[in-house]
N, C-alpha and C. Protein backbone atom coordinates (compact mmCIF):
# COMPACT_ATOMS: atom_id res chain seq x y z
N UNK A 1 -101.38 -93.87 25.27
CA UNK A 1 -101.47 -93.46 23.92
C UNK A 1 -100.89 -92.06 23.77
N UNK A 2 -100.37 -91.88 22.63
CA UNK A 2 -99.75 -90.46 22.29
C UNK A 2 -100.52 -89.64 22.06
N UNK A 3 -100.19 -88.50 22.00
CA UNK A 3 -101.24 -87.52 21.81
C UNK A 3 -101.09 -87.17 20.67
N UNK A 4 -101.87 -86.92 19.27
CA UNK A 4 -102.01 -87.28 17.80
C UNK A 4 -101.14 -85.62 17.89
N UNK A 5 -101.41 -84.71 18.34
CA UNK A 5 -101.32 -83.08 18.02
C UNK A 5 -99.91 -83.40 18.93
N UNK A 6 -98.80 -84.12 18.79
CA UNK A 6 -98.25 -83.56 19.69
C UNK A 6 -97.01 -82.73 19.02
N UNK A 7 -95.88 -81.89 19.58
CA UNK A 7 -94.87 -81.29 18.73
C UNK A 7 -94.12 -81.97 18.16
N UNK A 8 -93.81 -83.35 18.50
CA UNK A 8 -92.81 -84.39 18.01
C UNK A 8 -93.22 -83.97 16.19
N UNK A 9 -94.52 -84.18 15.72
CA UNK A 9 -95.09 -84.56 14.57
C UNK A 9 -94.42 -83.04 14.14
N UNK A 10 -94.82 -81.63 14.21
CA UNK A 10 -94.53 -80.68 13.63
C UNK A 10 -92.63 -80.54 13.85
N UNK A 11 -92.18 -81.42 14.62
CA UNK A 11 -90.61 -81.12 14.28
C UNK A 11 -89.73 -81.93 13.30
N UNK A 12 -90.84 -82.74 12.78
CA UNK A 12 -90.30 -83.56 11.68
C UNK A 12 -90.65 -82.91 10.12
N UNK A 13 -91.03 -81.78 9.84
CA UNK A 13 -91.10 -81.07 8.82
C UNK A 13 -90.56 -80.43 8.48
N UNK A 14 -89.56 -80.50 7.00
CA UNK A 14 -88.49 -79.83 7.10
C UNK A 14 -89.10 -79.13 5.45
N UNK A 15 -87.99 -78.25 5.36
CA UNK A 15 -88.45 -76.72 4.58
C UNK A 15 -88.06 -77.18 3.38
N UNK A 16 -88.17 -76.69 1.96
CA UNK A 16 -87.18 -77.36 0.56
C UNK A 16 -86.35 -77.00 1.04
N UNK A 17 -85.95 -78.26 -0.24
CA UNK A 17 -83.83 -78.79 0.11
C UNK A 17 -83.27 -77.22 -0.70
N UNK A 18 -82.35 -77.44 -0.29
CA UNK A 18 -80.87 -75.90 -0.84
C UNK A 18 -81.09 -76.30 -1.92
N UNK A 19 -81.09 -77.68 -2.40
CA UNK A 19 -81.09 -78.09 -4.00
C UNK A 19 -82.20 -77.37 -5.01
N UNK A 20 -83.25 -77.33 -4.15
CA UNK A 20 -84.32 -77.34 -4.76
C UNK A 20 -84.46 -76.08 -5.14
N UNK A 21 -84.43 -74.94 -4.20
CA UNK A 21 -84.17 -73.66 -3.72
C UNK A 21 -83.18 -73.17 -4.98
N UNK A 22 -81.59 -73.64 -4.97
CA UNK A 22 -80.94 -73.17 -6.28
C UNK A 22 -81.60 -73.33 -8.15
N UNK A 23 -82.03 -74.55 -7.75
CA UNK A 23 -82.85 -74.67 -9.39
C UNK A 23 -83.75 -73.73 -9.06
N UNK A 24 -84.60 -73.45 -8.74
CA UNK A 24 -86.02 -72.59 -8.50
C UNK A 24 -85.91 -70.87 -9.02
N UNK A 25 -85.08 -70.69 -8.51
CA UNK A 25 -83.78 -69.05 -8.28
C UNK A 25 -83.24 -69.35 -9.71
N UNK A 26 -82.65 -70.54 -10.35
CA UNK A 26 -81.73 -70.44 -11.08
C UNK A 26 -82.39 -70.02 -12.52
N UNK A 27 -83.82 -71.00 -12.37
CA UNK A 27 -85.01 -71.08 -13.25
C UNK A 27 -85.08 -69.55 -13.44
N UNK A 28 -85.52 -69.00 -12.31
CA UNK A 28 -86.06 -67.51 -12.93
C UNK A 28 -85.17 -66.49 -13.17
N UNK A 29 -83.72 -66.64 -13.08
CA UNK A 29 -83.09 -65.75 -13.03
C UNK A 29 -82.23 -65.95 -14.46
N UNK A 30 -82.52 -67.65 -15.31
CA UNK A 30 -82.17 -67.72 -16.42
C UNK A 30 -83.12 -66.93 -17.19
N UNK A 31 -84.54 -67.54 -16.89
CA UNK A 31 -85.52 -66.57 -17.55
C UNK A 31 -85.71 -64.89 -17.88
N UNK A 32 -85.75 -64.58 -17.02
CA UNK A 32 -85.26 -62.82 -17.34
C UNK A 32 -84.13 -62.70 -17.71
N UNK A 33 -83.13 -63.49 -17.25
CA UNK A 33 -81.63 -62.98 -17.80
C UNK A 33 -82.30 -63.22 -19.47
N UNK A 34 -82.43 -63.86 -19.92
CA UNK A 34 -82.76 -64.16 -21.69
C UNK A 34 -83.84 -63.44 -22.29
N UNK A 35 -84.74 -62.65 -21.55
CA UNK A 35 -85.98 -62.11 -21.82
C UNK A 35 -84.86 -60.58 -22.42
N UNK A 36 -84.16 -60.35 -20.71
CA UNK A 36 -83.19 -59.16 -21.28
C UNK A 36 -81.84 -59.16 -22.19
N UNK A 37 -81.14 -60.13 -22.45
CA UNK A 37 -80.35 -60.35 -23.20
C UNK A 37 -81.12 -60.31 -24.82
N UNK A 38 -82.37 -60.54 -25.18
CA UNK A 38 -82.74 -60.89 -26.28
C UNK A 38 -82.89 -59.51 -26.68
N UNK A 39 -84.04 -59.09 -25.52
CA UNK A 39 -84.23 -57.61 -26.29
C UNK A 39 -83.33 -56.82 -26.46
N UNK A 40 -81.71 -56.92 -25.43
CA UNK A 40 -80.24 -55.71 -26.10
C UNK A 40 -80.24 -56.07 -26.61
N UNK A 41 -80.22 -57.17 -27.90
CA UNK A 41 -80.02 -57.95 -28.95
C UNK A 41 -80.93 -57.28 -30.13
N UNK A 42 -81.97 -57.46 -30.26
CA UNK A 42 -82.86 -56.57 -30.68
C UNK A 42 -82.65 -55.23 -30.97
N UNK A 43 -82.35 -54.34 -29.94
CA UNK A 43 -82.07 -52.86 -30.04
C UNK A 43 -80.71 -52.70 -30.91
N UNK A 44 -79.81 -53.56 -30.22
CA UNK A 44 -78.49 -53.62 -31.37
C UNK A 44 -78.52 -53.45 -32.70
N UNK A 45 -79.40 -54.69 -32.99
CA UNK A 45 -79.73 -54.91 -34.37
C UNK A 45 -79.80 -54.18 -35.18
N UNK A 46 -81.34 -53.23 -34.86
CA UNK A 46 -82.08 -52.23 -35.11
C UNK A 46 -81.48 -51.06 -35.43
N UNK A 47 -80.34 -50.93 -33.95
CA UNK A 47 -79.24 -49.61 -34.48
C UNK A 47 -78.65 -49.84 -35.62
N UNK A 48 -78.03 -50.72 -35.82
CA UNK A 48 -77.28 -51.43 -36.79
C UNK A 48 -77.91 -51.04 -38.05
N UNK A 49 -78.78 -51.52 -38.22
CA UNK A 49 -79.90 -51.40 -39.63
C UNK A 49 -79.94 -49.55 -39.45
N UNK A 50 -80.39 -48.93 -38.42
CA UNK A 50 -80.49 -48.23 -39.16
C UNK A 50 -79.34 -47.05 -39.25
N UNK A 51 -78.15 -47.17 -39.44
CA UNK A 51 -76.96 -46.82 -39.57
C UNK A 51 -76.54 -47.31 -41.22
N UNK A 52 -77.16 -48.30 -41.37
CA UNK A 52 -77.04 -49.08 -42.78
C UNK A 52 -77.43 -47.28 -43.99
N UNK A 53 -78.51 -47.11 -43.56
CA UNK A 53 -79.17 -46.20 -44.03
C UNK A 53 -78.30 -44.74 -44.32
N UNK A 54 -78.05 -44.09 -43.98
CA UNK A 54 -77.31 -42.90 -43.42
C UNK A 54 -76.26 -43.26 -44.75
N UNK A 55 -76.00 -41.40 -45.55
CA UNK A 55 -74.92 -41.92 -46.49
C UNK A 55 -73.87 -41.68 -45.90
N UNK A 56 -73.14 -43.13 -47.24
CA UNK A 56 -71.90 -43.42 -47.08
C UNK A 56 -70.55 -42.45 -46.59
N UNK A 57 -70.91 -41.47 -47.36
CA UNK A 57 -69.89 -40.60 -46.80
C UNK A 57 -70.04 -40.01 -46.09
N UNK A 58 -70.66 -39.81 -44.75
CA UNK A 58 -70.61 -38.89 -43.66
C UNK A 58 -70.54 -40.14 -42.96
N UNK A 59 -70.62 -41.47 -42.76
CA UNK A 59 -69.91 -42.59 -42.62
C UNK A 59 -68.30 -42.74 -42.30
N UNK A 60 -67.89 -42.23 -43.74
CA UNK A 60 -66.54 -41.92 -43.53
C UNK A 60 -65.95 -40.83 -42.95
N UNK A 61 -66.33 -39.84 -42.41
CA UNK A 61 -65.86 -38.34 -41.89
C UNK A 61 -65.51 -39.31 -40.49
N UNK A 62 -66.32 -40.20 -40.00
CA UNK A 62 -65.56 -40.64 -38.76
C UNK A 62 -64.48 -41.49 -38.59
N UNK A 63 -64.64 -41.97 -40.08
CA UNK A 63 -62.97 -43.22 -40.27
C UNK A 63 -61.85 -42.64 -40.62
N UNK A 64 -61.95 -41.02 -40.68
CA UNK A 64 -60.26 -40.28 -41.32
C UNK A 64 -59.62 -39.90 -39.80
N UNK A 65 -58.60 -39.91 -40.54
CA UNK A 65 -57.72 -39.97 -38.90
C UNK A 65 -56.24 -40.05 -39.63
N UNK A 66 -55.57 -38.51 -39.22
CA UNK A 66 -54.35 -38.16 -39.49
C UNK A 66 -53.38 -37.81 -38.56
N UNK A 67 -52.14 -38.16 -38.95
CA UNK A 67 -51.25 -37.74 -37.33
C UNK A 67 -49.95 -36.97 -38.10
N UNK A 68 -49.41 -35.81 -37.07
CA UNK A 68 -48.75 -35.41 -37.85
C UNK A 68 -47.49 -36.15 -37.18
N UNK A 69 -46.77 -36.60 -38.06
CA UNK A 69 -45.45 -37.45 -37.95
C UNK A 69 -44.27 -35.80 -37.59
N UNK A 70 -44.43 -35.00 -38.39
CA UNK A 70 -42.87 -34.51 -38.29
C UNK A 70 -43.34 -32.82 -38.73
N UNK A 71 -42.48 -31.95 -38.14
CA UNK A 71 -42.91 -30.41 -38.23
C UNK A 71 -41.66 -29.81 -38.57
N UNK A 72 -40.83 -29.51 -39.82
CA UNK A 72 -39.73 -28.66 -39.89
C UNK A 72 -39.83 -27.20 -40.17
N UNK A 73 -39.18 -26.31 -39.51
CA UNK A 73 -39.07 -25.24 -40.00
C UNK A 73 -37.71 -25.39 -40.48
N UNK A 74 -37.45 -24.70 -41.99
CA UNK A 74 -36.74 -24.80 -42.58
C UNK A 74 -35.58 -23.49 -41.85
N UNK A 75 -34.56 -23.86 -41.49
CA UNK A 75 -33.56 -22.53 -41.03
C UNK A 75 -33.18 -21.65 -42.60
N UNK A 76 -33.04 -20.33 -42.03
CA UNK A 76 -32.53 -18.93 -43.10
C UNK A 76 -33.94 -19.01 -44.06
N UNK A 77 -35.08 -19.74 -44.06
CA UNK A 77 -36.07 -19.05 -44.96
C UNK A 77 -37.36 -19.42 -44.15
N UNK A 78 -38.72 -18.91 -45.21
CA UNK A 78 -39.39 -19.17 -44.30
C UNK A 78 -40.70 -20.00 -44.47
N UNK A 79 -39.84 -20.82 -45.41
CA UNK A 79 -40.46 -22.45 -45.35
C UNK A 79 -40.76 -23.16 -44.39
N UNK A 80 -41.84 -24.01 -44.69
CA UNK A 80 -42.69 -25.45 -43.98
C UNK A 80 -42.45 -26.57 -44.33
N UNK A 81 -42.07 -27.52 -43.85
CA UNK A 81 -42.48 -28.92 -44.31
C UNK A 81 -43.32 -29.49 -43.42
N UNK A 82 -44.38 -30.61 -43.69
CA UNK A 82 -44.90 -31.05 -42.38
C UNK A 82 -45.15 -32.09 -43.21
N UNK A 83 -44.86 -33.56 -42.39
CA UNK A 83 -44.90 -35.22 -42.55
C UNK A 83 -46.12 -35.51 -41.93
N UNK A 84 -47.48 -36.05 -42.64
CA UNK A 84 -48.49 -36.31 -42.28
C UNK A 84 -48.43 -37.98 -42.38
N UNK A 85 -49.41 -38.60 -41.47
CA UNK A 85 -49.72 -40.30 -41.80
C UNK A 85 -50.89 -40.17 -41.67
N UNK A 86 -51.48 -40.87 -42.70
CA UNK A 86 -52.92 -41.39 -42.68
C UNK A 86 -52.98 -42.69 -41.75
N UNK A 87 -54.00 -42.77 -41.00
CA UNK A 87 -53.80 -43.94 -39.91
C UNK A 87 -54.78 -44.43 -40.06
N UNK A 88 -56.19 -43.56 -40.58
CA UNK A 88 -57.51 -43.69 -41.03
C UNK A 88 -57.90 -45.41 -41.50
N UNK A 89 -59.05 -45.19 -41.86
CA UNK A 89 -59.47 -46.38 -42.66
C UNK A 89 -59.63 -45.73 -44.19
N UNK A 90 -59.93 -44.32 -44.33
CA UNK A 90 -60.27 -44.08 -45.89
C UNK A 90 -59.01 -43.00 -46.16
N UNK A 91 -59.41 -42.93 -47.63
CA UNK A 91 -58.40 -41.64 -48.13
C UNK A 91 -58.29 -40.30 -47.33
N UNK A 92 -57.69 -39.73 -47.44
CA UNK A 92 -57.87 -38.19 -46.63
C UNK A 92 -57.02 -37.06 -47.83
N UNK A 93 -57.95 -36.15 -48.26
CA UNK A 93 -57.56 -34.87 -49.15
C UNK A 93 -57.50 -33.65 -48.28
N UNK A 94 -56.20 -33.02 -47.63
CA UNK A 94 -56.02 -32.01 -46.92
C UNK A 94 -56.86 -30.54 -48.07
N UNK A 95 -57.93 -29.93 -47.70
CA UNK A 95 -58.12 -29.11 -48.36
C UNK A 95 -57.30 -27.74 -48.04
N UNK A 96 -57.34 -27.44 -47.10
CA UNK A 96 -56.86 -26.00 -46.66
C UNK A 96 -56.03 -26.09 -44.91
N UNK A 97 -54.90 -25.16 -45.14
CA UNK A 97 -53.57 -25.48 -43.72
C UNK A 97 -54.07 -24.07 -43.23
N UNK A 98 -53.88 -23.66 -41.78
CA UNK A 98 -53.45 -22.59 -41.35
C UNK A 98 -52.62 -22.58 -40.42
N UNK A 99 -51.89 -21.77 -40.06
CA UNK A 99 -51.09 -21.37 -38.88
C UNK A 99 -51.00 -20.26 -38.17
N UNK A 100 -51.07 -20.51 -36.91
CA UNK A 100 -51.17 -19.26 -35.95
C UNK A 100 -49.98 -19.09 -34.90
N UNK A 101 -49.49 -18.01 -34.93
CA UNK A 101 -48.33 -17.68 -33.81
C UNK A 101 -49.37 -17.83 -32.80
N UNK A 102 -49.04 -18.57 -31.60
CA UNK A 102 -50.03 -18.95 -30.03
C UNK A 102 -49.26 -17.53 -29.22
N UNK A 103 -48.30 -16.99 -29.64
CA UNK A 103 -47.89 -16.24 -28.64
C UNK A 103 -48.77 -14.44 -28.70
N UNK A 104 -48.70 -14.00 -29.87
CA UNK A 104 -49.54 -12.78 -30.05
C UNK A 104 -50.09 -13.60 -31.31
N UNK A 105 -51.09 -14.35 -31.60
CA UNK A 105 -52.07 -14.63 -32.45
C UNK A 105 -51.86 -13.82 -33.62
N UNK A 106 -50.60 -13.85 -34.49
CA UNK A 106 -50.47 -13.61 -35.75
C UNK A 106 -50.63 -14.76 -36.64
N UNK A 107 -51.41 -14.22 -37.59
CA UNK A 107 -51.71 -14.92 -38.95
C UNK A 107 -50.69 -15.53 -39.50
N UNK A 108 -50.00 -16.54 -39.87
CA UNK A 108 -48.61 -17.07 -40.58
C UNK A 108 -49.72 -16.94 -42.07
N UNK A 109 -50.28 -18.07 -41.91
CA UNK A 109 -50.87 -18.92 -43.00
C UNK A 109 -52.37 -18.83 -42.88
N UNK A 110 -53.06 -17.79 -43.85
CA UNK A 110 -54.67 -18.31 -43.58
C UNK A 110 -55.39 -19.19 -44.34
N UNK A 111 -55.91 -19.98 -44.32
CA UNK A 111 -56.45 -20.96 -45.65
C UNK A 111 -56.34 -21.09 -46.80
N UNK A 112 -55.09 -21.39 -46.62
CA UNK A 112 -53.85 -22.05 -47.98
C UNK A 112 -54.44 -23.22 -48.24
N UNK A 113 -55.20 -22.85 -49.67
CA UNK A 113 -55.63 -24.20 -50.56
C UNK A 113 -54.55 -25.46 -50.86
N UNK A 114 -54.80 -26.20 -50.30
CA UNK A 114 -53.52 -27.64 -50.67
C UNK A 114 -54.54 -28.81 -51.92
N UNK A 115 -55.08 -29.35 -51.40
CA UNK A 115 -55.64 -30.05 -52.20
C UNK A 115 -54.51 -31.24 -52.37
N UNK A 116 -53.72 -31.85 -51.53
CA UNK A 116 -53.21 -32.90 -51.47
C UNK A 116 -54.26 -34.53 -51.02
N UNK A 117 -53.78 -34.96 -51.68
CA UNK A 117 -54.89 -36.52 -51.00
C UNK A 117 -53.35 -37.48 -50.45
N UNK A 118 -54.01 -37.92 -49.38
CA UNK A 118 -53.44 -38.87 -48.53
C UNK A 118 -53.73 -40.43 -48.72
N UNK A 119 -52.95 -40.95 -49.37
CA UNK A 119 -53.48 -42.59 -49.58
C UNK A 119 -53.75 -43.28 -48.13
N UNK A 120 -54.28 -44.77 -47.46
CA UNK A 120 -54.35 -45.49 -46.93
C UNK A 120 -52.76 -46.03 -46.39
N UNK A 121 -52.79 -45.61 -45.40
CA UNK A 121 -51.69 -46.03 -44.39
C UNK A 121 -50.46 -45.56 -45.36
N UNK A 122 -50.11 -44.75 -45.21
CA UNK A 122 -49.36 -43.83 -46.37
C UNK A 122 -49.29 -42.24 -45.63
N UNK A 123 -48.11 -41.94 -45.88
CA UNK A 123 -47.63 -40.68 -45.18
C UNK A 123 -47.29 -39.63 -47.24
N UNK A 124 -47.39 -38.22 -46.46
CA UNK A 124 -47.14 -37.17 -47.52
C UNK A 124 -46.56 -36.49 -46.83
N UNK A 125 -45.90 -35.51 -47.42
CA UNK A 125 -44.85 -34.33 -46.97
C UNK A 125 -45.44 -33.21 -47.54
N UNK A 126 -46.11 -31.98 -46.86
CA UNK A 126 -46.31 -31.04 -47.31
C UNK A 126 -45.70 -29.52 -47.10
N UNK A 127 -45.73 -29.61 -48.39
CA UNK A 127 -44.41 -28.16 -48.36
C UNK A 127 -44.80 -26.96 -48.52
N UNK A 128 -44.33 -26.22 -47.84
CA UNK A 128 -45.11 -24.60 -48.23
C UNK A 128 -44.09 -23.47 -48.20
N UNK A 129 -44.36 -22.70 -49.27
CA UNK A 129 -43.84 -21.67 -49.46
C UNK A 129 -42.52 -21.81 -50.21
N UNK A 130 -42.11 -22.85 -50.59
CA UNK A 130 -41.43 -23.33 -51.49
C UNK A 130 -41.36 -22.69 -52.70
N UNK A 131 -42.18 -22.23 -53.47
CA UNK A 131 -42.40 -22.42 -55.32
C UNK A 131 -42.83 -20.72 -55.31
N UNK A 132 -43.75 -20.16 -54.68
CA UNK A 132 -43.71 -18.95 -54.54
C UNK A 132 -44.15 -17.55 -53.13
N UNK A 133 -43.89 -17.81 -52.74
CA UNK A 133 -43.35 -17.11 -51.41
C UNK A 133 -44.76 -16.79 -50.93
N UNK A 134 -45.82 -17.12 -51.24
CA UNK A 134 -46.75 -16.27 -50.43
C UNK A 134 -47.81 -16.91 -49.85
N UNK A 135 -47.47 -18.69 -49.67
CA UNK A 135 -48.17 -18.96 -48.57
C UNK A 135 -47.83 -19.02 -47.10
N UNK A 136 -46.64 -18.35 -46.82
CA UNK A 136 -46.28 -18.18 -45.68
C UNK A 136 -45.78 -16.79 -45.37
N UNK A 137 -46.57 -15.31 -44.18
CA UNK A 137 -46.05 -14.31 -44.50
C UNK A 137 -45.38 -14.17 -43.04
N UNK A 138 -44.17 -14.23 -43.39
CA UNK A 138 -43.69 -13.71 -41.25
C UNK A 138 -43.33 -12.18 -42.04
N UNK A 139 -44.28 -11.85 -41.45
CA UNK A 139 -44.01 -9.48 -41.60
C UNK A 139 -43.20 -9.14 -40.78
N UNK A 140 -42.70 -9.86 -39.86
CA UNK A 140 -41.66 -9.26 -38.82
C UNK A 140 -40.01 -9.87 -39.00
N UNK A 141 -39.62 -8.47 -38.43
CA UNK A 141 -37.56 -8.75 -38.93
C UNK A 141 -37.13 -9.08 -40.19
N UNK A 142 -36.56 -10.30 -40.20
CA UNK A 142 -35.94 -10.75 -41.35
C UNK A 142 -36.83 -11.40 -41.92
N UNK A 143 -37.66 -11.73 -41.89
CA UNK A 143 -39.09 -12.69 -42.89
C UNK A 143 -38.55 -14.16 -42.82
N UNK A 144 -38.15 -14.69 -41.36
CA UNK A 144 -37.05 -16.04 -41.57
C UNK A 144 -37.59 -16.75 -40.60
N UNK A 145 -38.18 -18.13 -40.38
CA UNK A 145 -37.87 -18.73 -38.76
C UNK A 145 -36.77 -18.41 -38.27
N UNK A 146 -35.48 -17.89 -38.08
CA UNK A 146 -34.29 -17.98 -37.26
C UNK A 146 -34.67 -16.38 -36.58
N UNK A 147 -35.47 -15.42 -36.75
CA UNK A 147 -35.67 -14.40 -36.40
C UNK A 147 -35.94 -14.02 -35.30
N UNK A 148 -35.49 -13.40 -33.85
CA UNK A 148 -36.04 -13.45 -32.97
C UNK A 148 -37.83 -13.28 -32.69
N UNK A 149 -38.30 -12.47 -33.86
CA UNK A 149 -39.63 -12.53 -33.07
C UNK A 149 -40.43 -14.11 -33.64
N UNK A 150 -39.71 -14.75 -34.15
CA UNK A 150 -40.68 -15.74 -34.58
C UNK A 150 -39.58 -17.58 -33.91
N UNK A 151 -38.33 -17.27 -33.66
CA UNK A 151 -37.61 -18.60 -33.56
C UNK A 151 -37.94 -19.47 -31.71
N UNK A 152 -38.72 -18.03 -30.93
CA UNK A 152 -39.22 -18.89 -29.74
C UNK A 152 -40.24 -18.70 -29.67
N UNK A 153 -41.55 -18.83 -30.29
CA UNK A 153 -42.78 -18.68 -30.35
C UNK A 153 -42.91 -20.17 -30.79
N UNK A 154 -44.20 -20.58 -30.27
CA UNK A 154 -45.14 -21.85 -30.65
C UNK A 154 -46.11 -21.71 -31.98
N UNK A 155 -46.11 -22.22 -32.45
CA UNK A 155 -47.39 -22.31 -33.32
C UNK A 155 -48.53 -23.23 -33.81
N UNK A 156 -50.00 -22.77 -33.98
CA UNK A 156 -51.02 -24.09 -33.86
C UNK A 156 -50.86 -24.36 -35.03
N UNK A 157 -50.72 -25.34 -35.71
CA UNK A 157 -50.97 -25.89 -37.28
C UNK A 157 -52.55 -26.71 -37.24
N UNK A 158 -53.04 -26.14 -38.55
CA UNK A 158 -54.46 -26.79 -37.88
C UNK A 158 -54.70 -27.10 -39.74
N UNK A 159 -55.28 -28.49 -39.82
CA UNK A 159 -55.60 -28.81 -41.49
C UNK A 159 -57.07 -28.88 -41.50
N UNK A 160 -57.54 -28.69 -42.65
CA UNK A 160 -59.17 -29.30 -42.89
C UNK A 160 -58.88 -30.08 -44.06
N UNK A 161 -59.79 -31.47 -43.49
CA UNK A 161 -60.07 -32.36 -44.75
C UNK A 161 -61.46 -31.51 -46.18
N UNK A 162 -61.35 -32.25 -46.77
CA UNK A 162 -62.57 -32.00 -47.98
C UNK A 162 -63.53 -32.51 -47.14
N UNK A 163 -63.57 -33.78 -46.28
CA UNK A 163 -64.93 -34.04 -45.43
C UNK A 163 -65.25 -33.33 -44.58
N UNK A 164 -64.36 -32.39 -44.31
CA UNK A 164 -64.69 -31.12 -42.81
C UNK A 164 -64.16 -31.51 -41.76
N UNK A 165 -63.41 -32.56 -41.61
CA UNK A 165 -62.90 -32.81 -40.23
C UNK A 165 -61.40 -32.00 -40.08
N UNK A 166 -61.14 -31.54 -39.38
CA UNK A 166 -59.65 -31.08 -38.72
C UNK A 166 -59.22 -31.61 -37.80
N UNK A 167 -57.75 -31.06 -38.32
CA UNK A 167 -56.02 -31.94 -37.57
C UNK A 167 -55.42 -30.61 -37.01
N UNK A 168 -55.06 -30.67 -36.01
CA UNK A 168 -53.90 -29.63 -35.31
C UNK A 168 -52.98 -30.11 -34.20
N UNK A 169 -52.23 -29.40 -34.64
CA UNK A 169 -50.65 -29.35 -33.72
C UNK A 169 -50.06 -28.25 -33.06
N UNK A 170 -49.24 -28.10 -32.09
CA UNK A 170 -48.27 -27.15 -31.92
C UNK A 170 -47.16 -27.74 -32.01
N UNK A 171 -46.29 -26.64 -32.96
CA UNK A 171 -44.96 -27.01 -33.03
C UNK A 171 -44.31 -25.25 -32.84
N UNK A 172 -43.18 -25.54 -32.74
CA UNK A 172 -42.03 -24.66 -32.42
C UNK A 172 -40.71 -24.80 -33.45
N UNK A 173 -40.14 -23.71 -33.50
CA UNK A 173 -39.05 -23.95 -34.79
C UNK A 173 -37.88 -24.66 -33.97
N UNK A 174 -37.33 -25.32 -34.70
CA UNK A 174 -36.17 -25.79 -34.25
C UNK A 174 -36.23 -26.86 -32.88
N UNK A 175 -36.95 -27.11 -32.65
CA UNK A 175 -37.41 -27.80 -31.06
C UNK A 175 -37.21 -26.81 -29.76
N UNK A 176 -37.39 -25.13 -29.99
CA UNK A 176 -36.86 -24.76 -28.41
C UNK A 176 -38.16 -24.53 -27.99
């Protein structure tokens, strides 16, 4: 007779199947995955809503967005033009331009009221010093971009919207 305890009996016991093992794992790892997917879902929401709230127009201070297309200095005077694009989602009203020589930090232009508005995907040309000479002062030499102290110097062009956001550039006369 066999012996009832013998090892034969304990080597015939085998462990769960791989099958069983992947559903089991798969079970709980769907479960939390959806416990946590629901609640980012939730928090989303919530942000969402409360962004709803918040006024509209400081809303928009983050949808303006201007590029400057084009920077002329006009040769023999000492005119501006500058080609702006609205790229934004809303209107944009340039309130006030300045300009600074980057090389000895002279004043060109200090907060020259414009009051131009920029339509939706729509470019403007803004001109200065055109009509009466005194939004642009070069005090040195000939009072001209072609002047040596001003024709190889850089300059920052910097705009403010009416919403408070600002645009700046460096440009140089003539491209040198």
């Amino acid at each position: 007779m066999k012996n009832v305890f013998s090892n034969h009996f304990l080597k015939n016991r085998r462990a769960v199947s791989q099958v069983m093992g992947s559903v089991v794992i798969l079970g709980i790892v769907s479960s939390v995955g959806s416990v946590i997917l629901f609640n980012g879902m939730n928090s989303i929401s919530a942000f969402t809503y409360d962004l709803s709230f918040h006024e509209a127009s400081k809303n928009q201070i983050h949808r303006e967005d201007l590029v400057f297309e084009h920077v002329r200095f006009e040769p023999n005077t000492d005119n501006l033009e500058i080609d702006l694009a609205n790229i934004g989602s809303v209107e944009s009203t340039i309130a006030s331009i300045t300009i600074i020589n980057i090389d000895n930090q002279e004043i060109i232009t200090n907060w020259v009221d414009l009051d131009q508005t920029i339509q939706l995907k729509d470019n403007q040309q803004i001109i200065l010093d055109l009509i009466d000479d005194t939004q642009i002062i070069l005090a040195q030499g000939s009072g001209t971009w072609n002047d040596p102290a001003y024709v190889n110097s850089e300059y920052r062009i910097s705009l403010t919207t009416t919403r408070g956001n600002f645009f700046t550039t460096v440009a140089s006369p003539f491209n040198t």
